[in-house]
Protein backbone atom coordinates (compact mmCIF):
# COMPACT_ATOMS: atom_id res chain seq x y z
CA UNK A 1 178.62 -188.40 -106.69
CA UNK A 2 177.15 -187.39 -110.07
CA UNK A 3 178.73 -186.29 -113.43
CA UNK A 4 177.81 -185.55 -117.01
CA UNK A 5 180.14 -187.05 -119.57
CA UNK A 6 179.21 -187.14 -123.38
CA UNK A 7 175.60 -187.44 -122.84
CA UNK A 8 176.24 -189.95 -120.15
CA UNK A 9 175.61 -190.01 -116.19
CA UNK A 10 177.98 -191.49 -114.29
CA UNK A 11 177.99 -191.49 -110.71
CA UNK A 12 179.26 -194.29 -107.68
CA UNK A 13 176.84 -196.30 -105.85
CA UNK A 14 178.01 -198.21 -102.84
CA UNK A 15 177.76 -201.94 -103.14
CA UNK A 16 174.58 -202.07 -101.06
CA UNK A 17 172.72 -199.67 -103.39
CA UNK A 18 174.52 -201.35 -106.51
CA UNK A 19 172.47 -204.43 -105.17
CA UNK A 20 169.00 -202.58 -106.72
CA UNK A 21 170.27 -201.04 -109.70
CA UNK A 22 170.23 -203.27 -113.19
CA UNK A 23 173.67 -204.20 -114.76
CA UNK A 24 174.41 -202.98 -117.90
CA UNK A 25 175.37 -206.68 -119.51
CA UNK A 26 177.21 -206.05 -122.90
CA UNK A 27 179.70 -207.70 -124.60
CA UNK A 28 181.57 -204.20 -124.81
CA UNK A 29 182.53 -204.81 -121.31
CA UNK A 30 184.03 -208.16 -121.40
CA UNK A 31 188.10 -209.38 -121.32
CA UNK A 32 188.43 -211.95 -123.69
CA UNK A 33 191.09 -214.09 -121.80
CA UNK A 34 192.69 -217.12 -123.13
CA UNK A 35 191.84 -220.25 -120.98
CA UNK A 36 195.23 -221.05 -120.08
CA UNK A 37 196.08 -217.48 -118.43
CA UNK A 38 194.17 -218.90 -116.08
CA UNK A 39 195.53 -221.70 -113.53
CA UNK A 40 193.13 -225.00 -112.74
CA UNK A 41 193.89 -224.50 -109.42
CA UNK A 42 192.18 -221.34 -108.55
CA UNK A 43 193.59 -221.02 -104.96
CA UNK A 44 197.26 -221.63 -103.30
CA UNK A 45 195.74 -224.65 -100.61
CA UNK A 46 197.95 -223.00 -97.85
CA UNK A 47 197.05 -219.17 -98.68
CA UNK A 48 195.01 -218.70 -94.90
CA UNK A 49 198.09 -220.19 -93.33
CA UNK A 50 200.12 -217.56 -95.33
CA UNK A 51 197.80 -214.67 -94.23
CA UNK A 52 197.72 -215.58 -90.42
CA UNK A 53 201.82 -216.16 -90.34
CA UNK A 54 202.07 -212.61 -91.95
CA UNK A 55 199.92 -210.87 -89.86
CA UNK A 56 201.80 -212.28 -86.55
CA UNK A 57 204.85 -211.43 -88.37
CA UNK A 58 203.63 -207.67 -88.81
CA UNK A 59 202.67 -207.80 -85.05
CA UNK A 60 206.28 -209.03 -83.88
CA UNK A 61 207.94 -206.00 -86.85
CA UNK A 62 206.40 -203.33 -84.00
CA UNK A 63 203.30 -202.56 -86.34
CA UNK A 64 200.73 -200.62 -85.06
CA UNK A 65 197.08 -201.66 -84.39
CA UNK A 66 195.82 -199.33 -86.92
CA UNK A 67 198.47 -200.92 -89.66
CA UNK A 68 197.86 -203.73 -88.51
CA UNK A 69 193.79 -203.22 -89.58
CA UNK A 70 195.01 -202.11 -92.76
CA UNK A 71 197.13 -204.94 -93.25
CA UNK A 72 194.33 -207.46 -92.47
CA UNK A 73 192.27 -205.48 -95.14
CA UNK A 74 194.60 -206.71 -97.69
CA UNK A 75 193.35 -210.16 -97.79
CA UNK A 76 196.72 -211.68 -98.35
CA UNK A 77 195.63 -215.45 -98.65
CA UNK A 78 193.48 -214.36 -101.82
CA UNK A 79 196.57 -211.74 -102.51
CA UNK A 80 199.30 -214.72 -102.46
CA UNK A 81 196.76 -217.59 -103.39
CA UNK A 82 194.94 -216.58 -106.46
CA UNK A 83 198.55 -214.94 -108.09
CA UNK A 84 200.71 -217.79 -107.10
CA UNK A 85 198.43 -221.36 -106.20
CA UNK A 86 201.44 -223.60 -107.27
CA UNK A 87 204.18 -222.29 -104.74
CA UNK A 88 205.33 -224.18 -101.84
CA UNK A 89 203.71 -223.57 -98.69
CA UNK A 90 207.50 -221.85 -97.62
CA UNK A 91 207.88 -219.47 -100.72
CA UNK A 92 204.28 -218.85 -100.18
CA UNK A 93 204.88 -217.39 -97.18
CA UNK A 94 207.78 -215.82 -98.42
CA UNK A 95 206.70 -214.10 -101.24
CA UNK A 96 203.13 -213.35 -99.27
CA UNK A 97 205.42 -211.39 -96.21
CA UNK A 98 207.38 -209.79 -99.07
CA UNK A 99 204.17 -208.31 -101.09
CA UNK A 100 202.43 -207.68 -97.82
CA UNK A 101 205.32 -205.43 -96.53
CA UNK A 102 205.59 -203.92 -99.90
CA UNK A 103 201.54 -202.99 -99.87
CA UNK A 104 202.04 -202.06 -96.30
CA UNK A 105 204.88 -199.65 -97.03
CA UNK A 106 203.67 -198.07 -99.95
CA UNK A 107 200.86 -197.25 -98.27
CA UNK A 108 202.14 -195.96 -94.81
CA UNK A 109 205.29 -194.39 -95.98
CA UNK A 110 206.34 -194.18 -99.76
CA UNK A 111 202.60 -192.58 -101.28
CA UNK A 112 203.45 -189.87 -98.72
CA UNK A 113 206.99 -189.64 -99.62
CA UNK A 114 208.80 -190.60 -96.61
CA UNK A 115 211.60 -193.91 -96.31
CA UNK A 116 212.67 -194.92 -99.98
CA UNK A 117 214.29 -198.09 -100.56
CA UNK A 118 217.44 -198.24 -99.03
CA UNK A 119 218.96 -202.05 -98.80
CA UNK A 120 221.88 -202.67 -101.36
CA UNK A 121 223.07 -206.52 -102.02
CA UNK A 122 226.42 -204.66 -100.20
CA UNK A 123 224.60 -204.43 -97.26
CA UNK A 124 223.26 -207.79 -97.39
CA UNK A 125 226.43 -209.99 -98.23
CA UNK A 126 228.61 -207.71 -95.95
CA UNK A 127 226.07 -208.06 -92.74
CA UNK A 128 225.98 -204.83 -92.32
CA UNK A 129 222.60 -203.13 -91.37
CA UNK A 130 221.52 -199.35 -92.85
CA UNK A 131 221.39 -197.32 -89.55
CA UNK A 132 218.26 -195.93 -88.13
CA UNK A 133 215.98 -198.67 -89.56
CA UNK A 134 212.08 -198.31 -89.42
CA UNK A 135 210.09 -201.32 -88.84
CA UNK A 136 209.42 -201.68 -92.55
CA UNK A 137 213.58 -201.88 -92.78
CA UNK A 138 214.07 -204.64 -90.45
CA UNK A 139 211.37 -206.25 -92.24
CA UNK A 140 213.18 -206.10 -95.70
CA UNK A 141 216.40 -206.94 -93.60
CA UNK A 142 214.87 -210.34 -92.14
CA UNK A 143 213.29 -210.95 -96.08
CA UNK A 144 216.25 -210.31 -98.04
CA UNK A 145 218.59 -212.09 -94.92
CA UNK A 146 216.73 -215.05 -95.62
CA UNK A 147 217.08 -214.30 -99.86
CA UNK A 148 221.04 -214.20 -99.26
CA UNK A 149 221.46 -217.34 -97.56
CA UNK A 150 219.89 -219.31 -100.95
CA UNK A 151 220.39 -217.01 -103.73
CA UNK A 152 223.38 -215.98 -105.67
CA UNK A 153 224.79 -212.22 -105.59
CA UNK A 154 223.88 -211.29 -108.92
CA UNK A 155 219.96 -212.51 -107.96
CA UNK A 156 219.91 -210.26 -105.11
CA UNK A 157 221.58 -207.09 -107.07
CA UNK A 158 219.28 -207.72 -109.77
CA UNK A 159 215.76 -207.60 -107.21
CA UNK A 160 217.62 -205.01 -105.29
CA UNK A 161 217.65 -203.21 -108.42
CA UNK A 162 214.14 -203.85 -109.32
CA UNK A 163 212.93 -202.70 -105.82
CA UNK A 164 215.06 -199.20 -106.26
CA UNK A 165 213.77 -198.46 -109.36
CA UNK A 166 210.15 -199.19 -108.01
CA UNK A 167 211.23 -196.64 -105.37
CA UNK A 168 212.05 -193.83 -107.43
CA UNK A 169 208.74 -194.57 -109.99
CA UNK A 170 206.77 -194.31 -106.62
CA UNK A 171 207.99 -191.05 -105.96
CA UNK A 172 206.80 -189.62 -109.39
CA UNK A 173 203.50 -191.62 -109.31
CA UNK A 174 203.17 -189.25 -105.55
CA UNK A 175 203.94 -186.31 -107.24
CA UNK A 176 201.76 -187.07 -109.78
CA UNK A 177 198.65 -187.33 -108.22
CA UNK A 178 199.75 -185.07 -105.40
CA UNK A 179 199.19 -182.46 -108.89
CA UNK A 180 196.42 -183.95 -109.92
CA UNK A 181 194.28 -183.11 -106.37
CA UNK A 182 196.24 -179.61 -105.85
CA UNK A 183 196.04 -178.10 -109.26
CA UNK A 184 193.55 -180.49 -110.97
CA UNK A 185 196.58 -181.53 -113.41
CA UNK A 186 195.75 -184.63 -115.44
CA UNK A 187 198.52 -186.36 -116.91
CA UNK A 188 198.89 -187.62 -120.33
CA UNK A 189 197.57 -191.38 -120.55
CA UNK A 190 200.89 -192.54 -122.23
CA UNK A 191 202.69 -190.98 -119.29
CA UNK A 192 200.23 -192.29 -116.97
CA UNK A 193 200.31 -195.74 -118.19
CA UNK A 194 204.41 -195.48 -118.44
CA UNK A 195 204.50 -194.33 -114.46
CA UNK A 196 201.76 -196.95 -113.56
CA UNK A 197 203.87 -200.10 -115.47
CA UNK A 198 206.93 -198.97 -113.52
CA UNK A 199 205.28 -199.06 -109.89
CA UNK A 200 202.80 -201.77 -110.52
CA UNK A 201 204.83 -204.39 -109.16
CA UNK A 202 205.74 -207.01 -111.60
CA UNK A 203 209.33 -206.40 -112.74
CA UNK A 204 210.49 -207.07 -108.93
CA UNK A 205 207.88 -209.89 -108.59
CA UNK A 206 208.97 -212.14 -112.16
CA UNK A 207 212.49 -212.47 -110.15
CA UNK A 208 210.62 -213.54 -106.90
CA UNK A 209 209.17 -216.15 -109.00
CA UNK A 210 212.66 -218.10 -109.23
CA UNK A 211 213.36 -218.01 -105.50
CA UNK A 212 210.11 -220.08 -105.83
CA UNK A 213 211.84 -222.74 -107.92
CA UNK A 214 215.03 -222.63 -106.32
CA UNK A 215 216.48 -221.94 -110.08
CA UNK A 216 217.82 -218.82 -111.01
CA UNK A 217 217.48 -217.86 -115.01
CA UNK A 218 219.91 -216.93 -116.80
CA UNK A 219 221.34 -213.68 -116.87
CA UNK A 220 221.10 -213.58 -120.60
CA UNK A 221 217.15 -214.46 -120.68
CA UNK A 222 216.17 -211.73 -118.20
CA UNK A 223 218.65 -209.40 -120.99
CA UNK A 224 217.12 -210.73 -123.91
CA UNK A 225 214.67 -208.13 -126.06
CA UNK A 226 211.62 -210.25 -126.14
CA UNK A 227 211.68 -211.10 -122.40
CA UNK A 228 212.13 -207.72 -121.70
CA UNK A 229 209.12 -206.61 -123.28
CA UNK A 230 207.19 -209.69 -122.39
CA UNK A 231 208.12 -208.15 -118.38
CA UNK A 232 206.65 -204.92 -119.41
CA UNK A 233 203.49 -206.44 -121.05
CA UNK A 234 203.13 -208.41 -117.73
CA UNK A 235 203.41 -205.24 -115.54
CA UNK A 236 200.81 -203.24 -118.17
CA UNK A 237 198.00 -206.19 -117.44
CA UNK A 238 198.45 -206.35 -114.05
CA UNK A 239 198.40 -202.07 -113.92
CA UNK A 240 195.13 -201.86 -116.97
CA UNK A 241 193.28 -205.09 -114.86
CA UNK A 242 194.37 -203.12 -111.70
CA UNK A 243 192.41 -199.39 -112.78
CA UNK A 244 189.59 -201.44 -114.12
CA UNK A 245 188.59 -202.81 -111.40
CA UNK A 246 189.51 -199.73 -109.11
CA UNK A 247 188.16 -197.02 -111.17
CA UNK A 248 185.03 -196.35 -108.81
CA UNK A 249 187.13 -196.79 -105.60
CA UNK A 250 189.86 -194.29 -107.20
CA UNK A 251 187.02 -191.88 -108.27
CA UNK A 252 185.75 -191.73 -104.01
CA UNK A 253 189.68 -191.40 -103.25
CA UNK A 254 189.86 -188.35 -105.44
CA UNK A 255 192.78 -190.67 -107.54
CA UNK A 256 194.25 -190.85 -110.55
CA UNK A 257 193.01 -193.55 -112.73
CA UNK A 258 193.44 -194.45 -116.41
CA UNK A 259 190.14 -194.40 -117.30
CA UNK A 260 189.23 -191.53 -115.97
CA UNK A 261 192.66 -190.03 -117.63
CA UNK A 262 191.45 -191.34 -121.15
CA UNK A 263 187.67 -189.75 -120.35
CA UNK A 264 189.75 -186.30 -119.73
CA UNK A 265 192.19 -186.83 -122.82
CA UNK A 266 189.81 -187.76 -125.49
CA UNK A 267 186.20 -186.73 -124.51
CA UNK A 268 185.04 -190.26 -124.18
CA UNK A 269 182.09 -191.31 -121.90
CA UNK A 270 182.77 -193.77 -119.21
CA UNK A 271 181.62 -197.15 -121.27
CA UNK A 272 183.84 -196.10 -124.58
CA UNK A 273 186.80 -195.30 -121.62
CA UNK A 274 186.37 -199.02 -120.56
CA UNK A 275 185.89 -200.61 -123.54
CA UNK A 276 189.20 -199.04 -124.84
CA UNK A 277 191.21 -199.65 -121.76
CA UNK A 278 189.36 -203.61 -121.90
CA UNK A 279 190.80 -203.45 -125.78
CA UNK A 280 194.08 -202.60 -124.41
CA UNK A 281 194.29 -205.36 -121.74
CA UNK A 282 193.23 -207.91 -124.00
CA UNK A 283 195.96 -206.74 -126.71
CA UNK A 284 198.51 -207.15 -124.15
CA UNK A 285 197.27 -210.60 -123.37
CA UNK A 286 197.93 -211.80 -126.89
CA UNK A 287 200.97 -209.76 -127.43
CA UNK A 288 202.76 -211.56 -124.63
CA UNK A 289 201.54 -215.14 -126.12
CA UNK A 290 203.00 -214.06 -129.57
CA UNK A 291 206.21 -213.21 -128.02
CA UNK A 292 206.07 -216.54 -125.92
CA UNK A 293 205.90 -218.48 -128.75
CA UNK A 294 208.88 -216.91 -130.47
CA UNK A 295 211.25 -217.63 -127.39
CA UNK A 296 213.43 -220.58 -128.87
CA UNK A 297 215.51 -222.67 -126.01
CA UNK A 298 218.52 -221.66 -124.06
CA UNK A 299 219.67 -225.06 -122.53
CA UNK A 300 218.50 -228.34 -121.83
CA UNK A 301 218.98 -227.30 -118.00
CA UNK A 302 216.90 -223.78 -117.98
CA UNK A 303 214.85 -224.32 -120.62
CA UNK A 304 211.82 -226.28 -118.24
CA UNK A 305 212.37 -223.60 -116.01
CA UNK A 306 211.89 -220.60 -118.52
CA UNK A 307 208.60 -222.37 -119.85
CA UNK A 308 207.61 -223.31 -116.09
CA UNK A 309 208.48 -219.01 -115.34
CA UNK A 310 206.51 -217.99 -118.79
CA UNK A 311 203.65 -219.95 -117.46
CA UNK A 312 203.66 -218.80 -113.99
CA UNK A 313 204.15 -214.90 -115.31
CA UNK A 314 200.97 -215.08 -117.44
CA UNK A 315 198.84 -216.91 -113.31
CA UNK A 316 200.32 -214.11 -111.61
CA UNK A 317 198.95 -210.95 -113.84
CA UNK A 318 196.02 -212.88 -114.44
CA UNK A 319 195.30 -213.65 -110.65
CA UNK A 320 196.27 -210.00 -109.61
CA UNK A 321 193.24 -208.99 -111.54
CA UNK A 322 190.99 -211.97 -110.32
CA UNK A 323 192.20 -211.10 -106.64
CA UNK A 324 191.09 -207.55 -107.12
CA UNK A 325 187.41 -208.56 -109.17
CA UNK A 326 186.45 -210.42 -105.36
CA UNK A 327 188.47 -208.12 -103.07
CA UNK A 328 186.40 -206.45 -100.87
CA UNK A 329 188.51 -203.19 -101.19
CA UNK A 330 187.46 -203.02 -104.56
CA UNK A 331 183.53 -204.24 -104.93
CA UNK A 332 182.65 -201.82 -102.07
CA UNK A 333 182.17 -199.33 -104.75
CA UNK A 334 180.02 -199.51 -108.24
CA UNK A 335 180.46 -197.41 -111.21
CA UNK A 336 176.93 -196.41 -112.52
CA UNK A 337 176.35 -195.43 -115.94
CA UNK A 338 172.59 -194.22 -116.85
CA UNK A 339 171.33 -195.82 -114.22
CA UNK A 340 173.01 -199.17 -114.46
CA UNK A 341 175.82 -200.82 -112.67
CA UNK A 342 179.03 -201.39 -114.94
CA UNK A 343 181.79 -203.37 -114.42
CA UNK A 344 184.24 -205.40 -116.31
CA UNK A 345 184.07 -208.99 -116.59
CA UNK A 346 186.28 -211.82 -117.80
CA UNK A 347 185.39 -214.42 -120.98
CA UNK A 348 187.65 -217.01 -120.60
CA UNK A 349 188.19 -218.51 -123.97
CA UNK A 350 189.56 -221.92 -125.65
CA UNK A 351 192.62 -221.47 -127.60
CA UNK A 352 193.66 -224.21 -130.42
CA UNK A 353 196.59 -225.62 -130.72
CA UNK A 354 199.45 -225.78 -128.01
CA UNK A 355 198.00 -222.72 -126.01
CA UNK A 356 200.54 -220.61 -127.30
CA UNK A 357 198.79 -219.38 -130.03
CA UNK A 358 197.08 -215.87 -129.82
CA UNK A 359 193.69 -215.80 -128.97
CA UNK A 360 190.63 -215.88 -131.99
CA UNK A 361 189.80 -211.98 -132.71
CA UNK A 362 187.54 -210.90 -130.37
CA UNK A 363 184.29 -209.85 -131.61
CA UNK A 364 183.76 -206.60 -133.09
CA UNK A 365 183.74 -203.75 -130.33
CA UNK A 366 180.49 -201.20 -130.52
CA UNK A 367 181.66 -198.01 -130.50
């Protein structure tokens, strides 16, 4: 697959082929990431347990052998153990069946528009199953069974929430790139960024978070201005880290992608694309450790919790991205530029101070 852009040649090289090509090494292609987005221990210890319990739970849901083989594809202990290495090995599990099923939906049913999200906290405190349930259902029904017997009303409305606004987001991202391969129609990159923050994942998974501590925050942080955009900033690093690392994959899928989108929009070659969506991700990075820093206390009972949550937000969109840099669904393609493999790499970098201080200026960015 070959293309001229802006005087440069990109095309995708499979990862055997990448093997014999050079890498283009420049700083230009580097996330500067503060050290302590990144967790000393690299890997939840019971995240092949985790992967083996979901994929006998997916066999027991009716699943069939070919979701199964997709579902085995997803490498859920380096899914669940590089975003979340501090969580019991029984929220592990939960939150690993709950992302699992989630990936394993999306995939099967919601990208082509069938079986939104349908479970209200009404059916859940009220016993009272949603007729006609697919095998995805009764596996929400057996996750969210197990939420209500631990977790407080207003939790479950609130993820409930989270999950049917994902829903409807998922919808528009279909549309969207069902457009986009019809009728060539490229979305803006604002809009494309918007849609992508919305069904990335993270605004569902921050509350999944607390079931892990057995602590629900208060209704007043999740509320609060700075939190709020601290959530989105968390779902925009996980979505930018997500379509860096995807970009060749998406390219062979005939997908949307925002560097490809910011190529179209602004006549950029493929290295300026990635260097600006690299600038972007970084930004975000230190944007969410300004606003950390700001946060104040709320009470002597939630405030570990909130610092232990603001810790554990900044592992999990860092290790989303460090799952996807070693996941094989992603290296099996290379993007090639002039002849040389390119791909984005990670600087992580001391911070002074308490660690809540922004990051030093990265260095200056060739353009």
């Amino acid at each position: 697959m070959h293309a001229h852009h802006h005087g440069q040649q990109l095309r995708i090289a499979s990862a055997n082929e990448a093997r014999a090509l050079p890498t283009l090494d420049s700083p230009r292609f580097q996330a500067w990431v503060p050290e302590h987005w990144r967790c000393p221990v690299r890997r939840n210890p019971h995240a092949a347990a985790v992967e083996a319990a979901v994929l006998s739970w997916f066999f027991d849901l009716g699943c069939s052998p070919a979701e199964l083989a997709r579902a085995r594809k997803f490498d859920a202990a380096g899914y669940v153990g590089m975003p979340f290495p501090l969580l019991s090995k029984h929220h592990a599990l939960r939150i690993g069946k709950y992302l699992s099923l989630w990936l394993l939906w999306d995939d099967v049913h919601v990208e082509n528009l069938e079986n939104r999200w349908r479970l209200t906290s009404a059916h859940l405190l009220s016993n009272v199953r949603p007729p006609h349930m697919t095998r995805f259902d009764e596996g929400w029904w057996q996750l969210f069974q197990e939420f209500a017997a631990e977790r407080s009303p207003r939790w479950l409305d609130a993820l409930c929430a989270a999950m049917t606004a994902w829903s409807i987001a998922a919808v528009d991202e279909a549309l969207m790139v069902r457009r986009f391969r019809e009728l060539g129609e490229v979305p803006s990159f604002e809009h494309q960024l918007q849609v992508r923050i919305a069904t990335i994942g993270m605004f569902a998974t921050v509350y999944l978070l607390e079931d892990g501590y057995g602590y629900e925050l208060p209704v007043d942080f999740h509320a609060h201005p700075t939190v709020q955009r601290m959530t989105v900033l968390a779902n925009q690093i996980v979505g930018l880290g997500n379509d860096l690392l995807s970009c060749a994959k998406d390219i062979v899928e005939g997908q949307l992608n925002l560097v490809t989108t910011l190529m179209h929009e602004r006549a950029l070659g493929p290295a300026a694309a990635l260097e600006t969506v690299i600038q972007l991700h970084d930004e975000s990075l230190q944007e969410y450790d300004q606003l950390a820093a700001t946060l104040g206390t709320w009470s002597p009972a939630a405030d570990p919790y909130i610092a232990r949550w603001v810790q554990d937000v900044r592992y999990a969109s860092l290790g989303f991205t460090l799952w996807e840099a070693q996941a094989p669904r992603y290296s099996a393609h290379r993007l090639v530029v002039d002849g040389a493999v390119v791909e984005p790499s990670f600087l992580f970098v001391p911070v002074l101070g308490s660690g809540t201080a922004a990051p030093p200026d990265p260095p200056p960015r060739i353009h």
